[in-house]
C-alpha atoms as a PDB file:
ATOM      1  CA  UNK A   1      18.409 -75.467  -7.675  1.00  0.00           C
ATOM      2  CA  UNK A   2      14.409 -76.157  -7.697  1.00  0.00           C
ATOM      3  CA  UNK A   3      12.796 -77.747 -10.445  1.00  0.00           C
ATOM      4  CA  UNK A   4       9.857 -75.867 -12.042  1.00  0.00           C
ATOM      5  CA  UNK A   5       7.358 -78.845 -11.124  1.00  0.00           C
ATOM      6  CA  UNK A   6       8.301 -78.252  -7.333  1.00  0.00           C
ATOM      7  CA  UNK A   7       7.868 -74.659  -7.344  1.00  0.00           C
ATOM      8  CA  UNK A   8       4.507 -74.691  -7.851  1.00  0.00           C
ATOM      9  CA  UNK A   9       2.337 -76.503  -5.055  1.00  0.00           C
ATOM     10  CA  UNK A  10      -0.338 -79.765  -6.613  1.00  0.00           C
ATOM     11  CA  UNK A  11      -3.865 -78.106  -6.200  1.00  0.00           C
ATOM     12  CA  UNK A  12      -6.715 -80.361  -7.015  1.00  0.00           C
ATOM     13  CA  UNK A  13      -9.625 -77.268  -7.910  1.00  0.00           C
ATOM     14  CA  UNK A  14     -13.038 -79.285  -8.517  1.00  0.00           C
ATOM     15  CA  UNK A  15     -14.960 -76.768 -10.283  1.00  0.00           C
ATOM     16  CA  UNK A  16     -18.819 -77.008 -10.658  1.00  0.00           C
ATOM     17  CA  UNK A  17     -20.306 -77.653 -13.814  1.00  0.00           C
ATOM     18  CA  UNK A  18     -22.102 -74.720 -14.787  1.00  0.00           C
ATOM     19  CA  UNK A  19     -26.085 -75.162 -14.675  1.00  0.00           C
ATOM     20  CA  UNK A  20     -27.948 -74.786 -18.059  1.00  0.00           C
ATOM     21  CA  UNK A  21     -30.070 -71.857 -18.210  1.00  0.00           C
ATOM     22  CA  UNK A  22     -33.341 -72.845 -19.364  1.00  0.00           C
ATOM     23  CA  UNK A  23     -34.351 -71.117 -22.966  1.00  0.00           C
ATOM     24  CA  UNK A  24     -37.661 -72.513 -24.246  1.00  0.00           C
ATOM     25  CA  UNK A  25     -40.728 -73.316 -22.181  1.00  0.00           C
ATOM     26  CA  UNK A  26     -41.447 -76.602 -21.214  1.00  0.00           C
ATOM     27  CA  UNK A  27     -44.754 -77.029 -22.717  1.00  0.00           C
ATOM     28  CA  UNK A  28     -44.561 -74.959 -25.869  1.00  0.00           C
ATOM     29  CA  UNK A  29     -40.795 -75.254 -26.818  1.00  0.00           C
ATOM     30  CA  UNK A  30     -41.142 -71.203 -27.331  1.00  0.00           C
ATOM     31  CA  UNK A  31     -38.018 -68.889 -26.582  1.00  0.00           C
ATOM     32  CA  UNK A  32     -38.493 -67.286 -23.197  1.00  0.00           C
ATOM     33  CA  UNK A  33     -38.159 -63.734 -23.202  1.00  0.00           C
ATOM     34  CA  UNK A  34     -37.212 -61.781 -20.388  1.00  0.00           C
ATOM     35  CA  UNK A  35     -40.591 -59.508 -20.049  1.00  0.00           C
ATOM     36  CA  UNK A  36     -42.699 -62.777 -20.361  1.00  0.00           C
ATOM     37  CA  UNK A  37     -41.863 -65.262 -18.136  1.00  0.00           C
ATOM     38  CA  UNK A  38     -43.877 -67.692 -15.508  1.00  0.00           C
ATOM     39  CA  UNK A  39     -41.526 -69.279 -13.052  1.00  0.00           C
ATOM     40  CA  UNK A  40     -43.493 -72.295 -11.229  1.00  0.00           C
ATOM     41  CA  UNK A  41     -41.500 -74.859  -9.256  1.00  0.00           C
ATOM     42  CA  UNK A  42     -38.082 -74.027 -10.171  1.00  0.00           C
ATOM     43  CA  UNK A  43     -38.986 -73.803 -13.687  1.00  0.00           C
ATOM     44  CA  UNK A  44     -39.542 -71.458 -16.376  1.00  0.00           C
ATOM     45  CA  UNK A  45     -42.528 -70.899 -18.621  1.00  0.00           C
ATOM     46  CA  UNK A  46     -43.895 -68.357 -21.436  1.00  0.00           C
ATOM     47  CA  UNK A  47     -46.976 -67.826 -19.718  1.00  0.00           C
ATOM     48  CA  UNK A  48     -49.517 -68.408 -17.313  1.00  0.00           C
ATOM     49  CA  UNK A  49     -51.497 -71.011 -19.340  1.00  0.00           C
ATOM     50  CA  UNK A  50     -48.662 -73.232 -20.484  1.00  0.00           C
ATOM     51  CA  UNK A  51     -48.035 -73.876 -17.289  1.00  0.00           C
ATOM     52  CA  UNK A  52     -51.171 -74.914 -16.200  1.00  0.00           C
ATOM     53  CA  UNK A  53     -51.425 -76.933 -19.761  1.00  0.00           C
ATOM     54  CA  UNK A  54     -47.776 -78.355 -18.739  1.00  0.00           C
ATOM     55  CA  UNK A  55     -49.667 -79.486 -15.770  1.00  0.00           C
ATOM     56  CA  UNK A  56     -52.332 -81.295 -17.063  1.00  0.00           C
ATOM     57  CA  UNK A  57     -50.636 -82.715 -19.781  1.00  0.00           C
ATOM     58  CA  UNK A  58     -48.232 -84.857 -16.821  1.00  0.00           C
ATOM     59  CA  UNK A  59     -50.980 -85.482 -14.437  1.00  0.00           C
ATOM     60  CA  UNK A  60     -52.782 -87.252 -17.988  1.00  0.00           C
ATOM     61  CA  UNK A  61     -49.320 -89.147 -18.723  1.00  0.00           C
ATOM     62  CA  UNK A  62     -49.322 -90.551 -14.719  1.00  0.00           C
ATOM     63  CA  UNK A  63     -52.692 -92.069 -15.077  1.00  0.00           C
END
C-alpha cells in the first residue's frame, strides 16, 4: 500500500511576488484616476505638470 506523502510528487512552485500597482502620483501624493494619468519613465503621474515639477524637484536634490 502507498502512503499519501508518496502519492503526490515534491514540486518546488516559486511564485513571483506580485508588483504593487502604483496609486498616488509621485509628486503630489494625489489618487490617480484612470481618465487622468501621465505615464513618464515607467511611472505614473496625475498630470502633465507634476511630472515636470517631479523633475525639477530631483534634479534640485542632486545638486
Amino acid at each position: 500500500m502507498v502512503t499519501e506523502q508518496a502519492k503526490t510528487p515534491a514540486v518546488a512552485v516559486e511564485t513571483k511576488p506580485k508588483e504593487e500597482k502604483q496609486t498616488n502620483c509621485l509628486s503630489c501624493n494625489k489618487p490617480i484616476k484612470k481618465i487622468r494619468r501621465y505615464y513618464r519613465d515607467g511611472k505614473y503621474y496625475c498630470t502633465k505638470k507634476c511630472w515636470v515639477s517631479f523633475i525639477k524637484k530631483s534634479k534640485s536634490e542632486e545638486k
